[in-house]
PDB file of N, CA and C in Angstrom:
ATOM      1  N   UNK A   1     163.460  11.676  78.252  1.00  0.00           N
ATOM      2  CA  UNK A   1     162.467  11.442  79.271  1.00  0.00           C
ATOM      3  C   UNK A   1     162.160  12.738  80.019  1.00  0.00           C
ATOM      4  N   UNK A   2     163.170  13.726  80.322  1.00  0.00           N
ATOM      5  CA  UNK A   2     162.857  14.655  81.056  1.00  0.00           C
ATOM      6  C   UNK A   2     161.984  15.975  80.234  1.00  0.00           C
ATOM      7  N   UNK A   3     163.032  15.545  78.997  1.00  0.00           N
ATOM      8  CA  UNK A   3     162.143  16.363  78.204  1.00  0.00           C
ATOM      9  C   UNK A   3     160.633  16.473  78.089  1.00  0.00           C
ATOM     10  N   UNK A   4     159.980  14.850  78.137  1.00  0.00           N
ATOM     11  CA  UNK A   4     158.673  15.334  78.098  1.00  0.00           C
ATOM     12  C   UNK A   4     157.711  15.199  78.998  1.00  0.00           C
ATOM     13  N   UNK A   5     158.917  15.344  80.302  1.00  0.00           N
ATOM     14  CA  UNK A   5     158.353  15.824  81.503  1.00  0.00           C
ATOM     15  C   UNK A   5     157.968  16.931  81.534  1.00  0.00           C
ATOM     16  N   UNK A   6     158.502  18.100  80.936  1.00  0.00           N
ATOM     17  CA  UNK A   6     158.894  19.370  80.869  1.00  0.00           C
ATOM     18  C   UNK A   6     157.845  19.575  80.247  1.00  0.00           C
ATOM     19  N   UNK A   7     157.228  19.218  79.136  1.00  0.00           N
ATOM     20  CA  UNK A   7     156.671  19.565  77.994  1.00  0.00           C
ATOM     21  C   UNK A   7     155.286  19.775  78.678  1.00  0.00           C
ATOM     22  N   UNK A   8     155.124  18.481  79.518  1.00  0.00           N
ATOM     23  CA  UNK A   8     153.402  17.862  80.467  1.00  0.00           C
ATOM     24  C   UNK A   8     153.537  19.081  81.219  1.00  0.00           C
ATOM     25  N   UNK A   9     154.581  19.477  81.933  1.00  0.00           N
ATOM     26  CA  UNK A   9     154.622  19.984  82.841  1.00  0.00           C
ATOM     27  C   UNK A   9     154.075  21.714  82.044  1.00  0.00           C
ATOM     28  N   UNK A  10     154.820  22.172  80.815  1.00  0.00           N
ATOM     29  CA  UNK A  10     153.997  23.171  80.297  1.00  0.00           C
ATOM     30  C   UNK A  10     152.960  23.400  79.726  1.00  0.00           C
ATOM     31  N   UNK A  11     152.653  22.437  79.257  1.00  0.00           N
ATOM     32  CA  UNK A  11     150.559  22.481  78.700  1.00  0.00           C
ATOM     33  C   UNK A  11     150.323  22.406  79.550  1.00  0.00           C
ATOM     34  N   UNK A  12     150.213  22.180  80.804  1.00  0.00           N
ATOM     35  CA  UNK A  12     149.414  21.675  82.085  1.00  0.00           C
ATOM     36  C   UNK A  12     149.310  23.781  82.484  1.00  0.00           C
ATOM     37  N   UNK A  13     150.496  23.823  83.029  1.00  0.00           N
ATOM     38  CA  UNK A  13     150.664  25.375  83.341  1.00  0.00           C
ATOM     39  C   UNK A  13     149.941  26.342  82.696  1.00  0.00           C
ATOM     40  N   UNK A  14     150.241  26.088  81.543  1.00  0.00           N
ATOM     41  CA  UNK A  14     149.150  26.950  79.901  1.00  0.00           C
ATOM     42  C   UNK A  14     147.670  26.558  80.499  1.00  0.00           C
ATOM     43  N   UNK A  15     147.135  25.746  80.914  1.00  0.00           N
ATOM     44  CA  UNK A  15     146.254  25.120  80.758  1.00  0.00           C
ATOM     45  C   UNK A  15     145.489  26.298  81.994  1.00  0.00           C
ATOM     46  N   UNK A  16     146.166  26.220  83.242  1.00  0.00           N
ATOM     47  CA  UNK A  16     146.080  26.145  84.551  1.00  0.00           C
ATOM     48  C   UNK A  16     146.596  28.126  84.050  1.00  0.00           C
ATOM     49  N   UNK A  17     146.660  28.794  84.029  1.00  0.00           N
ATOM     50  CA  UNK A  17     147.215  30.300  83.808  1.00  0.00           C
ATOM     51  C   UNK A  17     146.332  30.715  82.534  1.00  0.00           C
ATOM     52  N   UNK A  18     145.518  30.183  81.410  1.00  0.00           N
ATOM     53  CA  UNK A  18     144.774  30.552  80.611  1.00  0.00           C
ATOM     54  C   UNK A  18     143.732  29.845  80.727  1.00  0.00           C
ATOM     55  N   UNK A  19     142.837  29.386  81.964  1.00  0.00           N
ATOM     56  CA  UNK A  19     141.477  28.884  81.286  1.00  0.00           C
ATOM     57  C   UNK A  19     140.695  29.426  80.502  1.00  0.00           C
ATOM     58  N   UNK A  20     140.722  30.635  79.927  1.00  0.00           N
ATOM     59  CA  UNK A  20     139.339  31.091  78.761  1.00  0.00           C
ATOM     60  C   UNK A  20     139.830  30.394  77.708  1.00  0.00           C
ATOM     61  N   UNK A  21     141.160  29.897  77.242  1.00  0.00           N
ATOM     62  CA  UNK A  21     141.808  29.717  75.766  1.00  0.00           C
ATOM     63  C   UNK A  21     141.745  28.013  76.205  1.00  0.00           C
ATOM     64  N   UNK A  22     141.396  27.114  77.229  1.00  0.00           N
ATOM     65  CA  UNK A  22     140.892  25.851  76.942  1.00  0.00           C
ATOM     66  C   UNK A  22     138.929  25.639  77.422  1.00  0.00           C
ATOM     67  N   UNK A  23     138.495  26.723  77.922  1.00  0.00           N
ATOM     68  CA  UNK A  23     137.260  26.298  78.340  1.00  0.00           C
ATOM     69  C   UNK A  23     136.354  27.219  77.224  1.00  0.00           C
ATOM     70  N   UNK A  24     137.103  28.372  76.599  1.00  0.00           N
ATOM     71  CA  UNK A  24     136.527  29.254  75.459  1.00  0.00           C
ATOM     72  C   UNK A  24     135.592  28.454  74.526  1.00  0.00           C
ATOM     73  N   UNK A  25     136.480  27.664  74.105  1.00  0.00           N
ATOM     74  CA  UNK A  25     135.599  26.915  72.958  1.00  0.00           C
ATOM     75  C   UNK A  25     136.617  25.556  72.898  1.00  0.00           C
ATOM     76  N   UNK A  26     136.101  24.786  73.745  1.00  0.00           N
ATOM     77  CA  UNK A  26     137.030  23.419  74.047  1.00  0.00           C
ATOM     78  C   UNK A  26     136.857  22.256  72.744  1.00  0.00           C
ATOM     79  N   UNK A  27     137.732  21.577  72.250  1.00  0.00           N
ATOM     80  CA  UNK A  27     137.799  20.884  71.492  1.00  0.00           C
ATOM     81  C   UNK A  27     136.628  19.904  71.699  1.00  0.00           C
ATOM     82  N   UNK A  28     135.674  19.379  70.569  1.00  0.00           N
ATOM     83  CA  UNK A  28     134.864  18.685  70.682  1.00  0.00           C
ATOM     84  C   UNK A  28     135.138  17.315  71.296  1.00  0.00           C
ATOM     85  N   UNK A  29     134.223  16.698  72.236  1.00  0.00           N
ATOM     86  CA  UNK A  29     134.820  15.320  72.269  1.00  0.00           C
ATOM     87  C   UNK A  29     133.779  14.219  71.786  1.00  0.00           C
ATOM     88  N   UNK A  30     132.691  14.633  70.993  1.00  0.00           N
ATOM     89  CA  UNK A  30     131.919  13.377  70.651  1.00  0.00           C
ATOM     90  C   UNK A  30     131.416  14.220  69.239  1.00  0.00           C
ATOM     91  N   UNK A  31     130.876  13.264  68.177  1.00  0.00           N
ATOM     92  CA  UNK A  31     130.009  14.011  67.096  1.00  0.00           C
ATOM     93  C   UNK A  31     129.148  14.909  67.473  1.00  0.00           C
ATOM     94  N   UNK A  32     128.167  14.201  68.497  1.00  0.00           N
ATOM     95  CA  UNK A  32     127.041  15.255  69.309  1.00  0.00           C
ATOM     96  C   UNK A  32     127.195  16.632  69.281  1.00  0.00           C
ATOM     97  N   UNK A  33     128.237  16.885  69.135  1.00  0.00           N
ATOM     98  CA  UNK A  33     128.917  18.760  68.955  1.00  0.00           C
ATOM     99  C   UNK A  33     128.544  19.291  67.729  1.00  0.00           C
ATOM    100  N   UNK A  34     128.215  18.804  66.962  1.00  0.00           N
ATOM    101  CA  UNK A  34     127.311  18.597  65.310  1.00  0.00           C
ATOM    102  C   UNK A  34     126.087  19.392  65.782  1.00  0.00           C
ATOM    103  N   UNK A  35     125.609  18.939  66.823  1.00  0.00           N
ATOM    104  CA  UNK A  35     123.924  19.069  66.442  1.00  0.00           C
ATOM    105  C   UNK A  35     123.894  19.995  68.094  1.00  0.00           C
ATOM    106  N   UNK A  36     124.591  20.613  68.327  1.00  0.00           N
ATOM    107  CA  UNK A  36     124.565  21.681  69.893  1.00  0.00           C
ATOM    108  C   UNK A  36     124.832  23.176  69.581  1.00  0.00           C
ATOM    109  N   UNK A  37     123.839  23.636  69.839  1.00  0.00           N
ATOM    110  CA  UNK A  37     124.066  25.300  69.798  1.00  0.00           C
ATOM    111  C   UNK A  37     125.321  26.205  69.976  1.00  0.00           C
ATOM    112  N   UNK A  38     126.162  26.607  69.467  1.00  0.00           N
ATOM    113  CA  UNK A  38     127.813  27.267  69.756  1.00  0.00           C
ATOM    114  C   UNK A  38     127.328  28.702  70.149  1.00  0.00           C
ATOM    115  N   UNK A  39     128.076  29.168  71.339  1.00  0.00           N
ATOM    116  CA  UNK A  39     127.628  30.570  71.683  1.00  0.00           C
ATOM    117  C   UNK A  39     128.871  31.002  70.299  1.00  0.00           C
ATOM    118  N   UNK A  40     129.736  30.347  69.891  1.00  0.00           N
ATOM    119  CA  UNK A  40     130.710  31.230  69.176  1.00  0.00           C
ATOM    120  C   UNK A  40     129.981  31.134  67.607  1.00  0.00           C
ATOM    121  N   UNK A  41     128.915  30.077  67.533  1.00  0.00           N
ATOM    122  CA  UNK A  41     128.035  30.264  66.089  1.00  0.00           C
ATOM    123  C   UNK A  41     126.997  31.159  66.028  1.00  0.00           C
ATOM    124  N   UNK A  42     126.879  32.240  66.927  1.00  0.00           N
ATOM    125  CA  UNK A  42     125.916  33.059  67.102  1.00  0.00           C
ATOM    126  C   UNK A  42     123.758  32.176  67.604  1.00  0.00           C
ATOM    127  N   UNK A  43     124.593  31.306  68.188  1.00  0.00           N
ATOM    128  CA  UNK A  43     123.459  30.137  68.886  1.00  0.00           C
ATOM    129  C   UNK A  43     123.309  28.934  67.838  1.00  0.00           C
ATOM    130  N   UNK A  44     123.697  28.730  66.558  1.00  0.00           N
ATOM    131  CA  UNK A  44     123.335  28.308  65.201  1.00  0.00           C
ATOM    132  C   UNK A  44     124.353  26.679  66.080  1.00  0.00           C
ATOM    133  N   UNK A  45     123.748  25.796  65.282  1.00  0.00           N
ATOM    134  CA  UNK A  45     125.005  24.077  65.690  1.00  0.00           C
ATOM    135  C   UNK A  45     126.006  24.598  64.252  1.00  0.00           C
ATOM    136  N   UNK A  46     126.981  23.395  64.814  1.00  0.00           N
ATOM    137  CA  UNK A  46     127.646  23.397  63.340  1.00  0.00           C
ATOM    138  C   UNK A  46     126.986  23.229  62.050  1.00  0.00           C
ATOM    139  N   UNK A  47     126.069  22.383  62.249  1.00  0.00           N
ATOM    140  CA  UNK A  47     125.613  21.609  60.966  1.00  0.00           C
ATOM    141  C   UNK A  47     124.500  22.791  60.291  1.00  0.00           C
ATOM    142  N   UNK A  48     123.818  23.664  60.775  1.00  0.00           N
ATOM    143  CA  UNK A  48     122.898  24.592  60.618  1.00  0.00           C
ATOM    144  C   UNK A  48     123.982  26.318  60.214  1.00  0.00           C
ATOM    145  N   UNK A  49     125.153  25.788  60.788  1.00  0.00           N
ATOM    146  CA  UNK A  49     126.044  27.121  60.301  1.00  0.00           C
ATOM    147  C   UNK A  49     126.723  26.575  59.233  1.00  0.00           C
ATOM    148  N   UNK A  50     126.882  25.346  58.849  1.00  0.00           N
ATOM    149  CA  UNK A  50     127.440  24.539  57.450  1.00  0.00           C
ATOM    150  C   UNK A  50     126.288  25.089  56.621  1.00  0.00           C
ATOM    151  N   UNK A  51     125.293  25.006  56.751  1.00  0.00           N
ATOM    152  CA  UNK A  51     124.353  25.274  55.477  1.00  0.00           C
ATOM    153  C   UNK A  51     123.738  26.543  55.678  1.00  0.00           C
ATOM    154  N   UNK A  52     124.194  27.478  56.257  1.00  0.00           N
ATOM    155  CA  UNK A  52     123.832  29.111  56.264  1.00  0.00           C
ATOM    156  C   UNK A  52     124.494  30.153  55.472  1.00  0.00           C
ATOM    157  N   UNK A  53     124.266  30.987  55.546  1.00  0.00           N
ATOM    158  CA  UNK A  53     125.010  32.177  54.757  1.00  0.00           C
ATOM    159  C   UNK A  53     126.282  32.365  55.018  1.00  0.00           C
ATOM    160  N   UNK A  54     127.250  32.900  54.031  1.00  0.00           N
ATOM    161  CA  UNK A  54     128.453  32.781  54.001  1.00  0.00           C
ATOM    162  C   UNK A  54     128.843  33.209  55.144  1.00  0.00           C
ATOM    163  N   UNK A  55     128.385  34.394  55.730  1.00  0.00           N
ATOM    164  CA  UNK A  55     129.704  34.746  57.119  1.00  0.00           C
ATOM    165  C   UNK A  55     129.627  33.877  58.592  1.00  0.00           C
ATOM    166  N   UNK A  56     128.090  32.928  58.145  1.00  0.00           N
ATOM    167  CA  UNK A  56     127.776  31.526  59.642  1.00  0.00           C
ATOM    168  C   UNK A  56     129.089  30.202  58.770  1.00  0.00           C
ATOM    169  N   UNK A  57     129.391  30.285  57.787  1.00  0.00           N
ATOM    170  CA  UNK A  57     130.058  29.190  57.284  1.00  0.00           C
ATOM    171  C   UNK A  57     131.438  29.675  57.579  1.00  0.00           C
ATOM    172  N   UNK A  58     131.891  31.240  57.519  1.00  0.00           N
ATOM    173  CA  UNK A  58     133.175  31.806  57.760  1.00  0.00           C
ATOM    174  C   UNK A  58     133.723  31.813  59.204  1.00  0.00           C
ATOM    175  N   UNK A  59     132.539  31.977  60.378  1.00  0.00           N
ATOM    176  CA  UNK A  59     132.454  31.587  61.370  1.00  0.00           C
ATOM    177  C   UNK A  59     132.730  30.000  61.841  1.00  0.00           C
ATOM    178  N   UNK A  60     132.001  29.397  61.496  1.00  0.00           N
ATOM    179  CA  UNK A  60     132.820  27.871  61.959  1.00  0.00           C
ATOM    180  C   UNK A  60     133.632  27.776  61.261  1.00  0.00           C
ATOM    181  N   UNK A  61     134.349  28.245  59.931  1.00  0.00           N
ATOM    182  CA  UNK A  61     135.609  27.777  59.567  1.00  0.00           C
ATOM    183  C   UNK A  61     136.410  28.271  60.483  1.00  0.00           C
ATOM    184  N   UNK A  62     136.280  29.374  61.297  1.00  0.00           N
ATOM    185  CA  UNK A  62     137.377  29.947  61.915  1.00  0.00           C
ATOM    186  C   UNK A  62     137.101  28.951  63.268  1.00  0.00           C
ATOM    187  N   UNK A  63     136.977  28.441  63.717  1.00  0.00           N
ATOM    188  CA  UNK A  63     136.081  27.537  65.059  1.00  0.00           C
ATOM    189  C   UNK A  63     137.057  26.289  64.367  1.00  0.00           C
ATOM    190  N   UNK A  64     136.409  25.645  63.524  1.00  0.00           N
ATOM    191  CA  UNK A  64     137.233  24.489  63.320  1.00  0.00           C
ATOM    192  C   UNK A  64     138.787  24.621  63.050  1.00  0.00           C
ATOM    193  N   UNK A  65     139.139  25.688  62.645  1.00  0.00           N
ATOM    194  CA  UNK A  65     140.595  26.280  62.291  1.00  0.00           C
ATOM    195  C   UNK A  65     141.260  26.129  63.900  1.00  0.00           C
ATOM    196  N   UNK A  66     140.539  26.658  65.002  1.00  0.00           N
ATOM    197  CA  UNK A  66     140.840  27.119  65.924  1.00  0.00           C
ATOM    198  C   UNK A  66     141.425  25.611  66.594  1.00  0.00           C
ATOM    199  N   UNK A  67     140.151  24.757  66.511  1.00  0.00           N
ATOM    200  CA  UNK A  67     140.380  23.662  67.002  1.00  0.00           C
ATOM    201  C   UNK A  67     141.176  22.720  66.515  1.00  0.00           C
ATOM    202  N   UNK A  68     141.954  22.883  65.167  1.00  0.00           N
ATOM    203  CA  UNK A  68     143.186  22.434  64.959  1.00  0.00           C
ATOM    204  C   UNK A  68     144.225  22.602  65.066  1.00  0.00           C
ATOM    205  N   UNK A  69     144.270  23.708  65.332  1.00  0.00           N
ATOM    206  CA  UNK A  69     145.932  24.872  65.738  1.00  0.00           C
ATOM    207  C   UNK A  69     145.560  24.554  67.331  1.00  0.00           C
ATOM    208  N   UNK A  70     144.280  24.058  68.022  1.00  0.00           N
ATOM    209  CA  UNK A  70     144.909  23.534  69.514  1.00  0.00           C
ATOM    210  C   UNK A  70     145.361  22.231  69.676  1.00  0.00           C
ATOM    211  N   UNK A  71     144.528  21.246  68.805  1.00  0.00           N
ATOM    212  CA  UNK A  71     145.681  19.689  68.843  1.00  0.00           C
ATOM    213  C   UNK A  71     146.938  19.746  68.573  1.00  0.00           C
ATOM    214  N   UNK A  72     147.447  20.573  67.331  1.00  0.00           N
ATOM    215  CA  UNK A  72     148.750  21.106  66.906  1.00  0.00           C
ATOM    216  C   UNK A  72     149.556  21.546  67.949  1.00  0.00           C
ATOM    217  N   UNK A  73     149.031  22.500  68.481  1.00  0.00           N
ATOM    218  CA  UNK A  73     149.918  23.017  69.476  1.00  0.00           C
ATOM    219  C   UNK A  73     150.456  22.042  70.937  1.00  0.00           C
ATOM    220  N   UNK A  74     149.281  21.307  71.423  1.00  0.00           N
ATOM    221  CA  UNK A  74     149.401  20.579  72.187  1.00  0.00           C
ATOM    222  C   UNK A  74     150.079  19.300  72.009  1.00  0.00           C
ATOM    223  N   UNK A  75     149.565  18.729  70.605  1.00  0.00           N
ATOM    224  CA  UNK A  75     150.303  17.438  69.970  1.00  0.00           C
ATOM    225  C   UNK A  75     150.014  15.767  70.815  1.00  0.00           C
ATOM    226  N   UNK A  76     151.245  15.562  71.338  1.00  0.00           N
ATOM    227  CA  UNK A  76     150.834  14.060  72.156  1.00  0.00           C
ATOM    228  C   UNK A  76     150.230  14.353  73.134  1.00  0.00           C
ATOM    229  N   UNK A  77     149.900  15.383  73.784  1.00  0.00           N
ATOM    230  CA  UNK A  77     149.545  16.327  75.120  1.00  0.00           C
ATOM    231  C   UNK A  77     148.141  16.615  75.385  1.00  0.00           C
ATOM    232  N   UNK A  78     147.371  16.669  73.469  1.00  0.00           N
ATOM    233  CA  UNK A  78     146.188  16.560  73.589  1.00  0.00           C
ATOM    234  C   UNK A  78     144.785  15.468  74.356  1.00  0.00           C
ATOM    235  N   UNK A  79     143.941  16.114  75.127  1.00  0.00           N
ATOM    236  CA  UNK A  79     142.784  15.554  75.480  1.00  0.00           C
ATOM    237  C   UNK A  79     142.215  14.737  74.405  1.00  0.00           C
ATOM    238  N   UNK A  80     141.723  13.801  74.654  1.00  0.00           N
ATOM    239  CA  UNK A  80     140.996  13.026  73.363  1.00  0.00           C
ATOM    240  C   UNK A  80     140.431  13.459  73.068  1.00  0.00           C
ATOM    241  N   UNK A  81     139.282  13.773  71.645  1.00  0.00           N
ATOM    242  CA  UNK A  81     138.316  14.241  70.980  1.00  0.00           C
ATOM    243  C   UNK A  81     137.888  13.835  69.954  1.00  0.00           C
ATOM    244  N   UNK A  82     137.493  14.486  68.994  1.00  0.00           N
ATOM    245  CA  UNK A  82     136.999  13.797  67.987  1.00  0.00           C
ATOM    246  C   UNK A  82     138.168  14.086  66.625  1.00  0.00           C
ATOM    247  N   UNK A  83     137.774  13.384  66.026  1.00  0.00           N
ATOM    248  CA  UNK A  83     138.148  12.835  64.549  1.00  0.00           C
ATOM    249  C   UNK A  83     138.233  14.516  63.436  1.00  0.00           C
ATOM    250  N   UNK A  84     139.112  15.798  63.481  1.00  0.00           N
ATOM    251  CA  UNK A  84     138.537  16.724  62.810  1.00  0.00           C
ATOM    252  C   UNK A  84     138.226  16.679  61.817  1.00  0.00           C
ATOM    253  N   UNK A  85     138.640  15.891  61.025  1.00  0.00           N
ATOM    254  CA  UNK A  85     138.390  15.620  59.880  1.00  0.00           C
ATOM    255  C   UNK A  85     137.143  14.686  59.182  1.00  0.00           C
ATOM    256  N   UNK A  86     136.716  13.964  60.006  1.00  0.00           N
ATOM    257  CA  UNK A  86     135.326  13.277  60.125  1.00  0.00           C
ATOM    258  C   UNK A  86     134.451  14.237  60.370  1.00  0.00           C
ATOM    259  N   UNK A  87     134.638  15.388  61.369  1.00  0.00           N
ATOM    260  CA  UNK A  87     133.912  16.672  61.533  1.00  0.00           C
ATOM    261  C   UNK A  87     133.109  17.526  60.303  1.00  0.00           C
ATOM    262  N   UNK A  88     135.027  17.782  59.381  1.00  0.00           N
ATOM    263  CA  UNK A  88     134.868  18.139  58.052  1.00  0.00           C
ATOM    264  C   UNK A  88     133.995  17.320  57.589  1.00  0.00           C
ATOM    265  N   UNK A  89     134.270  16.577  57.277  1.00  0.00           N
ATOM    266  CA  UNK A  89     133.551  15.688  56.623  1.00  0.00           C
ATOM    267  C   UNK A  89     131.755  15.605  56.424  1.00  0.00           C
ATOM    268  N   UNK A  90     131.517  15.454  57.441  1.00  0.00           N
ATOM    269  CA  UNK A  90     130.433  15.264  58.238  1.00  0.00           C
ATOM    270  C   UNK A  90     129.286  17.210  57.922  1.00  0.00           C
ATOM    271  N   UNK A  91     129.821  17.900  57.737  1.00  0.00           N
ATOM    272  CA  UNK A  91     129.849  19.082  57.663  1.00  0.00           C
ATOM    273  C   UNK A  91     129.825  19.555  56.118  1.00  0.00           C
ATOM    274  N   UNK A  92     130.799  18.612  55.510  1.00  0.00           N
ATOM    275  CA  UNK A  92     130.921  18.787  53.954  1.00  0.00           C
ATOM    276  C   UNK A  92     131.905  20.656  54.151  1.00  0.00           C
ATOM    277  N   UNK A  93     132.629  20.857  54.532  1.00  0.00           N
ATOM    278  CA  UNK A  93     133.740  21.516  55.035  1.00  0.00           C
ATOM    279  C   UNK A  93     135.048  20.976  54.526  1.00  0.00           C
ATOM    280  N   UNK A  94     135.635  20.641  53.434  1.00  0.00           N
ATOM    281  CA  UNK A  94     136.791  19.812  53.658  1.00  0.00           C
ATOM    282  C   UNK A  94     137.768  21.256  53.563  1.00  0.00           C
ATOM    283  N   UNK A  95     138.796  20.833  54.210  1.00  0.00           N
ATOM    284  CA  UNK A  95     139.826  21.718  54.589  1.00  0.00           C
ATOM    285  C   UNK A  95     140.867  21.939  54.170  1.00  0.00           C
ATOM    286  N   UNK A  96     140.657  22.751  53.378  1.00  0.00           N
ATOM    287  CA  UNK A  96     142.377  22.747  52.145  1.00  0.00           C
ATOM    288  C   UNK A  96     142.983  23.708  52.541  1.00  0.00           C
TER     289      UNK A  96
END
């Protein structure tokens, strides 16, 4: 129990001591993130950098990469969001 007092108590801190690394490029929380301009896609949505030239497709792979190594890291701790893999999906991105 205390343990994952401890745990809340350090994502929270992380959270609260690094806002650029949760407000940078925050985990999606609806599909709608599909079809919205990414300052980190060079203005392009996902779905328009899914079907662009290789280094707009190398770009959101690294974006969606990003946004799985933060549920990972966070784990039960994570904010709700979306489905990443429905993302993939949705994107035609699957992630091996």
């Amino acid at each position: 129990m205390m343990l994952a007092a401890r745990l809340t108590a350090d994502v929270e801190l992380h959270r609260a001591s690094h806002p650029q690394d949760v407000a940078s490029h925050p985990v999606p929380t609806s599909g709608a993130w599909l079809d919205e301009p990414q300052s980190a896609l060079h203005g392009l949505t996902p779905r328009e950098a899914a079907q662009a030239e290789a280094p707009n497709q190398m770009l959101l792979e690294s974006l969606l990469r990003q946004f799985e190594y933060q549920a990972d890291v966070v784990g039960p701790f994570a904010r709700p969001g979306v489905d990443l893999h429905q993302l993939r999906a949705e994107l035609g991105m699957g992630g091996e």
